[in-house]
PDB file of N, CA and C in Angstrom:
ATOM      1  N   UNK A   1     -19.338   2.793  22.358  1.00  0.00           N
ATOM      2  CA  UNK A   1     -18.013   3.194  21.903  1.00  0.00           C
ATOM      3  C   UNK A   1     -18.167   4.443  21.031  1.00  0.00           C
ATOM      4  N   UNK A   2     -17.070   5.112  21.356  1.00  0.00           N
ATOM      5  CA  UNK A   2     -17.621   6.871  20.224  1.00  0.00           C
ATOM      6  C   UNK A   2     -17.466   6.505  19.023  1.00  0.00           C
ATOM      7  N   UNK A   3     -17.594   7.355  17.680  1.00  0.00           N
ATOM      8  CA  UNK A   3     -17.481   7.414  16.691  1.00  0.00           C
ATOM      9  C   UNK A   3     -16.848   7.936  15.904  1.00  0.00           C
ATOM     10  N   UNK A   4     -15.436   8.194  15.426  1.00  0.00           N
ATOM     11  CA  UNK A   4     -14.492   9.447  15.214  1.00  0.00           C
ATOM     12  C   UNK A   4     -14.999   9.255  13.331  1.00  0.00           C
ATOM     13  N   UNK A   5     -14.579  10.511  12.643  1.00  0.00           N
ATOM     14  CA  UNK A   5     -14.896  10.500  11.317  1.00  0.00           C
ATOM     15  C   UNK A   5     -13.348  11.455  11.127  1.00  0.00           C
ATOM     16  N   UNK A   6     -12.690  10.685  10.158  1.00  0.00           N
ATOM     17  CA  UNK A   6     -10.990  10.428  10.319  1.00  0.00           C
ATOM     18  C   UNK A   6     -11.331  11.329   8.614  1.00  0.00           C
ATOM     19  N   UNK A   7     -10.731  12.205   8.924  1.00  0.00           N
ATOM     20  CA  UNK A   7     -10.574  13.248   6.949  1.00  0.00           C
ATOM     21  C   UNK A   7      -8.928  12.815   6.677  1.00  0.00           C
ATOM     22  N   UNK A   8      -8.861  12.182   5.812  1.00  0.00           N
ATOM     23  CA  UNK A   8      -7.290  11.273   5.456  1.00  0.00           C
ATOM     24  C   UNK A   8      -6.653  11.948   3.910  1.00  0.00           C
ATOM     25  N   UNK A   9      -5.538  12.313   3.934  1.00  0.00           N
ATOM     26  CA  UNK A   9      -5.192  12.948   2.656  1.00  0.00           C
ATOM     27  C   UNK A   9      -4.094  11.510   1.887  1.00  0.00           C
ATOM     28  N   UNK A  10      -3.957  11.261   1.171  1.00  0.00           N
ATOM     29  CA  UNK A  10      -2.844  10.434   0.698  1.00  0.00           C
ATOM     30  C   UNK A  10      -1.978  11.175  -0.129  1.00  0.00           C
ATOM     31  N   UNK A  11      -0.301  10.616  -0.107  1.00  0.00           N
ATOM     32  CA  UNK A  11       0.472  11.842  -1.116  1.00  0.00           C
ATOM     33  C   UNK A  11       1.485  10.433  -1.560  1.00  0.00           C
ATOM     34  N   UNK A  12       1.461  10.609  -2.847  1.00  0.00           N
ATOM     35  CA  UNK A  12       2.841   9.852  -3.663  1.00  0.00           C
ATOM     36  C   UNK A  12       2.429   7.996  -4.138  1.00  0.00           C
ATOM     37  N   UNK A  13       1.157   7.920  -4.383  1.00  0.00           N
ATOM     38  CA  UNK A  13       0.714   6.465  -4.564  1.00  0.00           C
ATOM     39  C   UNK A  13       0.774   6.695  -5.766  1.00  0.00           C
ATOM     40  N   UNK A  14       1.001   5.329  -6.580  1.00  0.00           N
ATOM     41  CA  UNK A  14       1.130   4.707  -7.346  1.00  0.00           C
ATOM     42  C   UNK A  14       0.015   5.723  -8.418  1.00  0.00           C
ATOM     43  N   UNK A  15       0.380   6.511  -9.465  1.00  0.00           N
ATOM     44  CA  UNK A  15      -0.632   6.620 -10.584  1.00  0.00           C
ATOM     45  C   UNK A  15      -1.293   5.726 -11.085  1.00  0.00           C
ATOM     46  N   UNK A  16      -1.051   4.579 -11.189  1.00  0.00           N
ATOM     47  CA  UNK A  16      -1.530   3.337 -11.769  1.00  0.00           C
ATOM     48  C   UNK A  16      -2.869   3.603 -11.151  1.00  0.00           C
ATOM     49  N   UNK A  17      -3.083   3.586  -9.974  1.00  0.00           N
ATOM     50  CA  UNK A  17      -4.314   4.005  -9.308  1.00  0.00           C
ATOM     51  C   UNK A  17      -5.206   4.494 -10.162  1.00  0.00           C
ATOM     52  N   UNK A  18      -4.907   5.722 -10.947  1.00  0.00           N
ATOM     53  CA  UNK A  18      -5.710   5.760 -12.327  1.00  0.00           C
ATOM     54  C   UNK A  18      -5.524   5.963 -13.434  1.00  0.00           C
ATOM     55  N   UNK A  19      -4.538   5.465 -13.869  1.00  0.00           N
ATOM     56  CA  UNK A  19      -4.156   5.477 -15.081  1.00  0.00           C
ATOM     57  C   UNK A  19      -3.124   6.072 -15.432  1.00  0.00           C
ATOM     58  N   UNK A  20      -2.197   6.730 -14.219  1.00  0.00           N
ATOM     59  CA  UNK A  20      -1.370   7.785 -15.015  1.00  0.00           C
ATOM     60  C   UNK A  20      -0.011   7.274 -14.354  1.00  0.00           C
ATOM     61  N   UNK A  21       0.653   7.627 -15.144  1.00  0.00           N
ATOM     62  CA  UNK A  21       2.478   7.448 -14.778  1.00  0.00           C
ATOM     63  C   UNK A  21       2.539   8.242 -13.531  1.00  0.00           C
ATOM     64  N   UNK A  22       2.618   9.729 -13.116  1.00  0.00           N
ATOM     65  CA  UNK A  22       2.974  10.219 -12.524  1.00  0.00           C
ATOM     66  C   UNK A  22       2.129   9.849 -11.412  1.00  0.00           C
ATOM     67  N   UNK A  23       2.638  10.226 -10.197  1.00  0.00           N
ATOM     68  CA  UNK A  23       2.421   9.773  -8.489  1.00  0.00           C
ATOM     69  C   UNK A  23       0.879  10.514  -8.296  1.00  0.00           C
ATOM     70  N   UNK A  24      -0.093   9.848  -7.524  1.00  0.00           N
ATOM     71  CA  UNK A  24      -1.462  10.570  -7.166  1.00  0.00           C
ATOM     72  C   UNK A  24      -1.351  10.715  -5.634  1.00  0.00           C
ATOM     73  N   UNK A  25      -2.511  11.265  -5.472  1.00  0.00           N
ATOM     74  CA  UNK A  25      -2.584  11.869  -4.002  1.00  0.00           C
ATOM     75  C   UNK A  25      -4.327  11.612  -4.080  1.00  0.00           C
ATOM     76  N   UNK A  26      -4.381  11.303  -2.868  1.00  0.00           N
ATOM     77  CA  UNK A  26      -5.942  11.518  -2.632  1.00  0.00           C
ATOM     78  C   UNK A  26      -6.267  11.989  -1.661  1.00  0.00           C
ATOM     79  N   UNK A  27      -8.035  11.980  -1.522  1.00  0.00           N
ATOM     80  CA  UNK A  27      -8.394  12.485  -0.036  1.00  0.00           C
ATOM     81  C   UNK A  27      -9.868  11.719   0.234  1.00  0.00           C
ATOM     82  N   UNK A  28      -9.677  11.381   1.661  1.00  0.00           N
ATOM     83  CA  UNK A  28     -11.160  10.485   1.826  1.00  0.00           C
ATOM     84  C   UNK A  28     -11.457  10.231   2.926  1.00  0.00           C
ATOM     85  N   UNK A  29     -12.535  10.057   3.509  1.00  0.00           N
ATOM     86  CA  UNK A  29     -13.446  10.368   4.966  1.00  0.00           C
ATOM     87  C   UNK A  29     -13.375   8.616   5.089  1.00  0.00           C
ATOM     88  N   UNK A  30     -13.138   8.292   6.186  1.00  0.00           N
ATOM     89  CA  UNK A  30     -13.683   7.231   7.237  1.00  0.00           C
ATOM     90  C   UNK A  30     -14.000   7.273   8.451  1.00  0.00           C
ATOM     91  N   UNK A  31     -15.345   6.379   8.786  1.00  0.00           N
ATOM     92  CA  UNK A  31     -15.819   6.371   9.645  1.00  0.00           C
ATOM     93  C   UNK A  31     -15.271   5.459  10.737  1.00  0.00           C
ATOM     94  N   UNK A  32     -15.451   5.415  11.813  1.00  0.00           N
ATOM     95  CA  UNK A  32     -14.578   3.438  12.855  1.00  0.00           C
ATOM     96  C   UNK A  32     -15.235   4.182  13.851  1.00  0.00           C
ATOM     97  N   UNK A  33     -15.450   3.228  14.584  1.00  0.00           N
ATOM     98  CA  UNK A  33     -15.907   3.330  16.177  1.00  0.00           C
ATOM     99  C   UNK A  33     -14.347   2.572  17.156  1.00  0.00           C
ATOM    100  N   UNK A  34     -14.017   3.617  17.762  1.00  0.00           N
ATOM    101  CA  UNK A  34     -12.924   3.380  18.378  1.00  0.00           C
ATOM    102  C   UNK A  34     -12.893   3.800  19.913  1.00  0.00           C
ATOM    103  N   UNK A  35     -11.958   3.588  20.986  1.00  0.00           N
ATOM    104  CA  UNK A  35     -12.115   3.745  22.289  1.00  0.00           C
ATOM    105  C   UNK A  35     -11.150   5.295  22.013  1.00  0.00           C
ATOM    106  N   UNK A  36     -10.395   5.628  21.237  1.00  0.00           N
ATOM    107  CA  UNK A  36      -9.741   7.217  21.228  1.00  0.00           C
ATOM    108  C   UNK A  36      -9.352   7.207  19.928  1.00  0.00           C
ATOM    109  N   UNK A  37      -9.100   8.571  19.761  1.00  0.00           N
ATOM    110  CA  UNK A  37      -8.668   8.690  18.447  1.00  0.00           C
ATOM    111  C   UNK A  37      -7.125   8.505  18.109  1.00  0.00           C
ATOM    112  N   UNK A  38      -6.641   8.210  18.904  1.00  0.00           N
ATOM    113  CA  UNK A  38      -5.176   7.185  18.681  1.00  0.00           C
ATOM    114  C   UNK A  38      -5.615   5.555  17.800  1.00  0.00           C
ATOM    115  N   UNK A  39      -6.857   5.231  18.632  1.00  0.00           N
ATOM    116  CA  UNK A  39      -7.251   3.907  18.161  1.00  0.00           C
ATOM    117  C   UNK A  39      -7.792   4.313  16.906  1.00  0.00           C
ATOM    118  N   UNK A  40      -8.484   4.942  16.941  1.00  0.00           N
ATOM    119  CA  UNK A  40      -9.433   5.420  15.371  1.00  0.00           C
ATOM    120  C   UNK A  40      -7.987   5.639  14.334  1.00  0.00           C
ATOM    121  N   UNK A  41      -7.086   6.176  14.309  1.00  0.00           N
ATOM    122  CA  UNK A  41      -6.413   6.189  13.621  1.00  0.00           C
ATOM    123  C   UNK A  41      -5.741   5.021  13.071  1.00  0.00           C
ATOM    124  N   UNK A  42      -5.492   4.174  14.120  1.00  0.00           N
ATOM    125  CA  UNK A  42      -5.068   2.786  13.273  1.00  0.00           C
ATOM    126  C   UNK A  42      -5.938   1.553  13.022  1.00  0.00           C
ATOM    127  N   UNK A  43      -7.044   2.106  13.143  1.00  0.00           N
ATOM    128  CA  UNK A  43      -7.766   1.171  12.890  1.00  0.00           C
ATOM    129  C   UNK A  43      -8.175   1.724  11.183  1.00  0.00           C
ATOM    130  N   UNK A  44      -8.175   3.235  11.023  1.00  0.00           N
ATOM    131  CA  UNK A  44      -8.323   3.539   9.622  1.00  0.00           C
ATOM    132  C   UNK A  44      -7.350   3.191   8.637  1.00  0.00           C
ATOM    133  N   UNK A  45      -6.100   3.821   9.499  1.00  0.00           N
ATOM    134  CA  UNK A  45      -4.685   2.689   8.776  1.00  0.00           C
ATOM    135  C   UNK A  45      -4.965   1.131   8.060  1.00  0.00           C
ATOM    136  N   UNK A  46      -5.599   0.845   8.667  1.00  0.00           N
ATOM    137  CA  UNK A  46      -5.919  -0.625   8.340  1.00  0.00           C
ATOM    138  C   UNK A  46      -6.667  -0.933   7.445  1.00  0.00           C
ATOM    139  N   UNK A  47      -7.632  -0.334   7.530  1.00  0.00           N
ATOM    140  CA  UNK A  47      -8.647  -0.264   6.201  1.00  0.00           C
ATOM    141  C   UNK A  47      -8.574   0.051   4.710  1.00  0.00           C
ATOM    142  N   UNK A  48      -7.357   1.399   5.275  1.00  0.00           N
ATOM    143  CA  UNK A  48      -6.926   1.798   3.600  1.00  0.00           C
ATOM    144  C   UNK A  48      -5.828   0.177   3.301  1.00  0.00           C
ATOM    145  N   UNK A  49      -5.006  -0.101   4.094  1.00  0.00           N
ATOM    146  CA  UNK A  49      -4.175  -0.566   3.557  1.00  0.00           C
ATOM    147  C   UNK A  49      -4.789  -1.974   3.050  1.00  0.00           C
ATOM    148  N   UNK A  50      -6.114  -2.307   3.379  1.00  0.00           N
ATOM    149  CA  UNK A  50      -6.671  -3.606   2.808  1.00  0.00           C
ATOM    150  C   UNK A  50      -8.045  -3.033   1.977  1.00  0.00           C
ATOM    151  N   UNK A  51      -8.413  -1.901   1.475  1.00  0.00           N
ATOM    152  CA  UNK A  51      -9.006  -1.411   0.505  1.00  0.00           C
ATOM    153  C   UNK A  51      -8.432  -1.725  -1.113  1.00  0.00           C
ATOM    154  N   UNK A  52      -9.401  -2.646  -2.014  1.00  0.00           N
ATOM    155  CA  UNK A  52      -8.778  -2.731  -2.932  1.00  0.00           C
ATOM    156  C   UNK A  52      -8.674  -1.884  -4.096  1.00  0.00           C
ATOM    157  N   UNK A  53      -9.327  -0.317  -3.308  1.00  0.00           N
ATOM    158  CA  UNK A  53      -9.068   0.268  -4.776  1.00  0.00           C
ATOM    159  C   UNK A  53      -7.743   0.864  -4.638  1.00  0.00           C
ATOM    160  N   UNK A  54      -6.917   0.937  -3.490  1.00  0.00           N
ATOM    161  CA  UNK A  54      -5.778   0.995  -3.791  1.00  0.00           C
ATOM    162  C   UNK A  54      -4.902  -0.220  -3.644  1.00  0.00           C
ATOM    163  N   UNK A  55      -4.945  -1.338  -4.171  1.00  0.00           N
ATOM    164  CA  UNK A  55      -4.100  -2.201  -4.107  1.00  0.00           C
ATOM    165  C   UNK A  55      -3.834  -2.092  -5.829  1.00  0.00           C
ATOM    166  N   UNK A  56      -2.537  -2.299  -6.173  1.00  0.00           N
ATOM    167  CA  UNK A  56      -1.510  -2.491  -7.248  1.00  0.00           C
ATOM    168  C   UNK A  56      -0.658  -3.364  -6.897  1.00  0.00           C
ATOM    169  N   UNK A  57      -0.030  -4.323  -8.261  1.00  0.00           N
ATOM    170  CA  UNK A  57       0.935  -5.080  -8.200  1.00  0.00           C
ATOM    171  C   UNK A  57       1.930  -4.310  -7.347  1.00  0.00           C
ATOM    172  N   UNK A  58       2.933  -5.736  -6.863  1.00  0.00           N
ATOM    173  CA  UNK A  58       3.883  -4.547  -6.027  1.00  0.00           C
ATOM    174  C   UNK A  58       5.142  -4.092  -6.972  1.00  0.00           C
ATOM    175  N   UNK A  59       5.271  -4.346  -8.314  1.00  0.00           N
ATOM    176  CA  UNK A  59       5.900  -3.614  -9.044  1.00  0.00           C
ATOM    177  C   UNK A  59       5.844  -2.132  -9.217  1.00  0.00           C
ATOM    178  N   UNK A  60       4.248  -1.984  -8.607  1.00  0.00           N
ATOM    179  CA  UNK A  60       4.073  -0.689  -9.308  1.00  0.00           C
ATOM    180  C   UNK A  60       4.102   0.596  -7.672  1.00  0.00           C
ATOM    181  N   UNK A  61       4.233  -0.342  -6.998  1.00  0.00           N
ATOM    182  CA  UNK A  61       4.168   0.259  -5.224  1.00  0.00           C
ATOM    183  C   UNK A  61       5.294   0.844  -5.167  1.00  0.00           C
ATOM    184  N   UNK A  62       5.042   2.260  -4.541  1.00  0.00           N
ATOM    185  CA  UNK A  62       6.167   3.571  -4.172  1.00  0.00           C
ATOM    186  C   UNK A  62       6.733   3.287  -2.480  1.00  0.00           C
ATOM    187  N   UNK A  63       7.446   3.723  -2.247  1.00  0.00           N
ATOM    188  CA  UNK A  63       8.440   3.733  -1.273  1.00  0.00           C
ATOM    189  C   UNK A  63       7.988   4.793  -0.807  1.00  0.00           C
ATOM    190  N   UNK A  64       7.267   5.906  -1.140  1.00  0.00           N
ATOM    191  CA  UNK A  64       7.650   6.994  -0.385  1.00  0.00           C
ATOM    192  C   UNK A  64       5.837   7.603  -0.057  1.00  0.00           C
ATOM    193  N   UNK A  65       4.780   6.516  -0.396  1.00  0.00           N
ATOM    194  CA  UNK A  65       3.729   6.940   0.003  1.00  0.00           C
ATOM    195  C   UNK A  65       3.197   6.977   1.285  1.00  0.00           C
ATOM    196  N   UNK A  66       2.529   8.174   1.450  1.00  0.00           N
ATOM    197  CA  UNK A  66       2.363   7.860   2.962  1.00  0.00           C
ATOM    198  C   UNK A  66       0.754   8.687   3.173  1.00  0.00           C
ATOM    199  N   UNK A  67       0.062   8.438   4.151  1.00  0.00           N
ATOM    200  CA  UNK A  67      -1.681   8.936   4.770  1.00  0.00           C
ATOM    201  C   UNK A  67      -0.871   9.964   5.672  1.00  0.00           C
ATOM    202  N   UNK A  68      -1.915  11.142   5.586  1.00  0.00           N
ATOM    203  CA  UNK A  68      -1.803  11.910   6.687  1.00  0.00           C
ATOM    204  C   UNK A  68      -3.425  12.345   6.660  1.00  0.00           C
ATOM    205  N   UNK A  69      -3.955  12.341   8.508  1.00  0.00           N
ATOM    206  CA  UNK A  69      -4.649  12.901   8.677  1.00  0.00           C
ATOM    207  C   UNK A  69      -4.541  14.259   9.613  1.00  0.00           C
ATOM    208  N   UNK A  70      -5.942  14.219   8.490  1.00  0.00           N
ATOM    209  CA  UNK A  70      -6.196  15.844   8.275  1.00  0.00           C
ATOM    210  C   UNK A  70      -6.533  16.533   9.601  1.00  0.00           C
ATOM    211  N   UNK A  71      -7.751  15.449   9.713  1.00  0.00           N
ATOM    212  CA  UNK A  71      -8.388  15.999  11.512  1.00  0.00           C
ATOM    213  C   UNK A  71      -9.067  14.264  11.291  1.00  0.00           C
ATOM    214  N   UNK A  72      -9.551  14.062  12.784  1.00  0.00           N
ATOM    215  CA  UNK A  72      -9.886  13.084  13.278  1.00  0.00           C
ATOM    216  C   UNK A  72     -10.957  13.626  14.331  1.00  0.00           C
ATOM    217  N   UNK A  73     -12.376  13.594  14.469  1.00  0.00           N
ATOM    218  CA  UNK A  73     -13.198  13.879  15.053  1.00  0.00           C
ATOM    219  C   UNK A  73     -14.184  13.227  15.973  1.00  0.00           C
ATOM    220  N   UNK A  74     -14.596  13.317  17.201  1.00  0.00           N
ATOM    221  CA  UNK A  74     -15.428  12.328  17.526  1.00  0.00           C
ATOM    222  C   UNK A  74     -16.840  13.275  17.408  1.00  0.00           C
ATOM    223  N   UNK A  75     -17.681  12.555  16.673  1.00  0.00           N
ATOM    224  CA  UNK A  75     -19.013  13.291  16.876  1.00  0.00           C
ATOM    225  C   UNK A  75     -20.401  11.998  16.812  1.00  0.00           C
ATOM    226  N   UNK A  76     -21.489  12.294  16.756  1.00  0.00           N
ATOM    227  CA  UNK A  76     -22.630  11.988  17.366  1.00  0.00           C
ATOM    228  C   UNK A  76     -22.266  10.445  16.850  1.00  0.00           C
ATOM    229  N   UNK A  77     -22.678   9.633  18.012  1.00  0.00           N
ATOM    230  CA  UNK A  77     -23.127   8.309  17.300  1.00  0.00           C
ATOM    231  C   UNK A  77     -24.094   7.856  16.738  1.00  0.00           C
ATOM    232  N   UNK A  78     -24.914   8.823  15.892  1.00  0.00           N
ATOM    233  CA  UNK A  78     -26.054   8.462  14.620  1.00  0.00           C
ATOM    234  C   UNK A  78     -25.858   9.579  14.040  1.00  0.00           C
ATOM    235  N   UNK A  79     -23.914   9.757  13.819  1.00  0.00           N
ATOM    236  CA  UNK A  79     -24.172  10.189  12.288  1.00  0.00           C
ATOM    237  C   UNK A  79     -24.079   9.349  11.374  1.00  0.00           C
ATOM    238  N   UNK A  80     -24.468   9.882  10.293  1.00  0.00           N
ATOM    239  CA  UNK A  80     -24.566   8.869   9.049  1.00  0.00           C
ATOM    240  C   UNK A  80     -23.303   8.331   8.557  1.00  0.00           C
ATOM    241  N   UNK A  81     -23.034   7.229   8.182  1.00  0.00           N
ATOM    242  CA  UNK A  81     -21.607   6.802   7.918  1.00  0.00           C
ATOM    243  C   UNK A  81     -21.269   6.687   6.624  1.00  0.00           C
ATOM    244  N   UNK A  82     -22.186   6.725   5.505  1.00  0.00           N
ATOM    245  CA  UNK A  82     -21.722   6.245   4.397  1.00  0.00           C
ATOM    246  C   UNK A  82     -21.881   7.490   3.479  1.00  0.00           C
ATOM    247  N   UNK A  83     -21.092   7.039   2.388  1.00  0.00           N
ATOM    248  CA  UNK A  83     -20.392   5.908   2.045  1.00  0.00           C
ATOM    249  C   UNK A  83     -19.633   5.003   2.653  1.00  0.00           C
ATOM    250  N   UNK A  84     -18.308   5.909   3.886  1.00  0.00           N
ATOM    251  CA  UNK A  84     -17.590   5.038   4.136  1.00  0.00           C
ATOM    252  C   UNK A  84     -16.424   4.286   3.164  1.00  0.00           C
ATOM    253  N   UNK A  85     -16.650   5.040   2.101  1.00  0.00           N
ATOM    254  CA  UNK A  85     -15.382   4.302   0.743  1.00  0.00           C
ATOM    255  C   UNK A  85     -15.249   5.234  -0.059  1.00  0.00           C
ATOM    256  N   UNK A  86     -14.526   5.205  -1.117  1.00  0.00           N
ATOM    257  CA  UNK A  86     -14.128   6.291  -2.050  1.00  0.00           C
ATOM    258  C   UNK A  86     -13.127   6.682  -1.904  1.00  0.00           C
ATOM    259  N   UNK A  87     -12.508   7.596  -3.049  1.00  0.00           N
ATOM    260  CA  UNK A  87     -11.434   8.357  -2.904  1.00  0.00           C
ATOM    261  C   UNK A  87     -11.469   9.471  -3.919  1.00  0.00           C
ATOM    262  N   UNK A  88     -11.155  11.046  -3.885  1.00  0.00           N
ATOM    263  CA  UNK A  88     -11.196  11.611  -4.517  1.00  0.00           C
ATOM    264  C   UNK A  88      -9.370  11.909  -5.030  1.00  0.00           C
ATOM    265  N   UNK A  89      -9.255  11.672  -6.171  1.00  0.00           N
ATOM    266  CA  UNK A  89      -7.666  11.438  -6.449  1.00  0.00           C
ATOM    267  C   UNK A  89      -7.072  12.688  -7.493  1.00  0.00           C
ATOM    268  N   UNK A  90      -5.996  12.964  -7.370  1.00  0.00           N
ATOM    269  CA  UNK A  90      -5.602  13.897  -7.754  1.00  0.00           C
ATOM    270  C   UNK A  90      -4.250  13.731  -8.433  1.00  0.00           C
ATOM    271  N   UNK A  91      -3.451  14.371  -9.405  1.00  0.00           N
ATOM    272  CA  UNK A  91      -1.779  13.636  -9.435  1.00  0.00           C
ATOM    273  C   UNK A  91      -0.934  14.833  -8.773  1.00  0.00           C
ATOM    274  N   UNK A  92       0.064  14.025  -8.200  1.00  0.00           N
ATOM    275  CA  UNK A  92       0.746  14.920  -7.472  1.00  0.00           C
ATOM    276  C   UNK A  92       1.703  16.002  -8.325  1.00  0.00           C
ATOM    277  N   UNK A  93       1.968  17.453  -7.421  1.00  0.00           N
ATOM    278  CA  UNK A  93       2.396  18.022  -8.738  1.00  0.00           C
ATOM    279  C   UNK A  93       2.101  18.931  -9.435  1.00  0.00           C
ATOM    280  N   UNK A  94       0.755  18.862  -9.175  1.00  0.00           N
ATOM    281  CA  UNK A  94       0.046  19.710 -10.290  1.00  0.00           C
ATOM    282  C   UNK A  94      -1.018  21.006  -9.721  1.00  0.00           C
TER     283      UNK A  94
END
């Protein structure tokens, strides 16, 4: 099965994420082995949305956050995959 490496931006999540009132944005690489990159895409969907470094009470959950990817790539199947987690976060805005 190929290997796509999915570059994902996030815009309007919860600051709580790190500490701050105002809305963050992030950006972060995942790896999935998928049959196309239609599939690779929701299969990354899936991951963020059960990743707990962005889970927050749902008091603190926005209406208006949303993933966009950046590019979605299929390349070698022994590239290296990890981390595979992280997020580099930013506040929106600024």
């Amino acid at each position: 099965m190929p290997l796509f490496r999915c570059f994902i931006r996030g815009d309007n999540f919860p600051g709580k994420l790190i500490g701050r009132k105002q809305p963050a944005g992030f950006y972060t690489t995942r790896f999935v082995d998928a049959a196309s990159a239609e599939e690779a895409e929701m299969l990354v969907v899936e991951l963020l949305r059960n990743d707990p470094d962005l889970d927050v009470a749902p008091k603190h959950r926005t209406q208006d956050a949303k993933v966009y990817f950046e590019s979605i790539d299929e390349v070698p199947a022994d590239t290296e995959r990890k981390p595979n987690k992280g997020f580099t976060f930013f506040l929106m805005g600024t």
